[in-house]
Protein backbone atom coordinates (compact mmCIF):
# COMPACT_ATOMS: atom_id res chain seq x y z
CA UNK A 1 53.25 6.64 26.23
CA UNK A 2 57.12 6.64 26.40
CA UNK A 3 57.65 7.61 30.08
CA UNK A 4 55.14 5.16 31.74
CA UNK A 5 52.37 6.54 32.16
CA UNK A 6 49.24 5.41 31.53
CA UNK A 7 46.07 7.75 30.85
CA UNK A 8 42.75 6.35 32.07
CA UNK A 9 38.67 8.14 32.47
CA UNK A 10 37.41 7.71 35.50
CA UNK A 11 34.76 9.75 37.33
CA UNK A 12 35.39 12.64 39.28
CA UNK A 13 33.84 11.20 42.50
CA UNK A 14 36.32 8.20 42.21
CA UNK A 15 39.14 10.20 41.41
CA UNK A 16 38.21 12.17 44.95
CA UNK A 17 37.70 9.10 46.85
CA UNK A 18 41.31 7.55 45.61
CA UNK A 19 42.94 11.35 46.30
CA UNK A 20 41.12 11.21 49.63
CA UNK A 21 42.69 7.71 50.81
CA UNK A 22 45.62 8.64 49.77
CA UNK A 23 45.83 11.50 52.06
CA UNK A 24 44.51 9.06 55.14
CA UNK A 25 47.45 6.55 54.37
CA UNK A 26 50.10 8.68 54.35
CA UNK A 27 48.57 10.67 57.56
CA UNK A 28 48.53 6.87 58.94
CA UNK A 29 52.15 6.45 57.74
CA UNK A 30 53.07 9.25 59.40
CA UNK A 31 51.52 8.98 62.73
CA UNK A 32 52.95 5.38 62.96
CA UNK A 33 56.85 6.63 62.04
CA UNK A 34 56.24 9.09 64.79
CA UNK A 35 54.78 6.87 67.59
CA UNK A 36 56.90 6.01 70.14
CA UNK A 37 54.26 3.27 71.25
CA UNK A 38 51.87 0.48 68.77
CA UNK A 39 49.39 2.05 67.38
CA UNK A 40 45.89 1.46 68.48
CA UNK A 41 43.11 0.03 66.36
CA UNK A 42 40.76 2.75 67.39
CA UNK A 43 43.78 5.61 66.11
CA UNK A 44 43.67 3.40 63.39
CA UNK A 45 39.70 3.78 62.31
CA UNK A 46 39.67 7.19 62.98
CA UNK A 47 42.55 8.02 60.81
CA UNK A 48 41.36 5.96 57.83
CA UNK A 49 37.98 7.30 58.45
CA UNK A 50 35.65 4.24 59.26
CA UNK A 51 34.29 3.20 62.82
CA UNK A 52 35.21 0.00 64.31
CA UNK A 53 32.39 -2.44 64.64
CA UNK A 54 30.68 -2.96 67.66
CA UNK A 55 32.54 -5.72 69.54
CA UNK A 56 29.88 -8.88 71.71
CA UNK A 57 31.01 -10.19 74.28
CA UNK A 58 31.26 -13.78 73.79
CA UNK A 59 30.18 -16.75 76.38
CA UNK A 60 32.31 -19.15 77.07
């Protein structure tokens, strides 16, 4: 094509999944121009939708 773009077939569940990430990263993006403070990991997770894993404590 002329202008640039490229068409592709991919399945609808993808397409959902890379429309839904989207969304999370630019809700992320946002949250982070707007904090006044850093950003926490845990803010982090939840925005991008995934839990942290559980952290063990370690001896030393």
């Amino acid at each position: 094509m002329e202008d640039g773009t490229i068409m592709v077939n991919v399945s609808l569940a993808r397409y959902e999944n890379g429309i839904r990430a989207m969304a999370r990263i630019e809700a992320l993006k946002a949250f982070a121009i707007k904090s006044d403070y850093n950003i926490s990991r845990e803010d982090i997770a939840s925005i991008l939708g995934f839990e942290l894993p559980v952290e063990v404590e370690k001896d030393e």
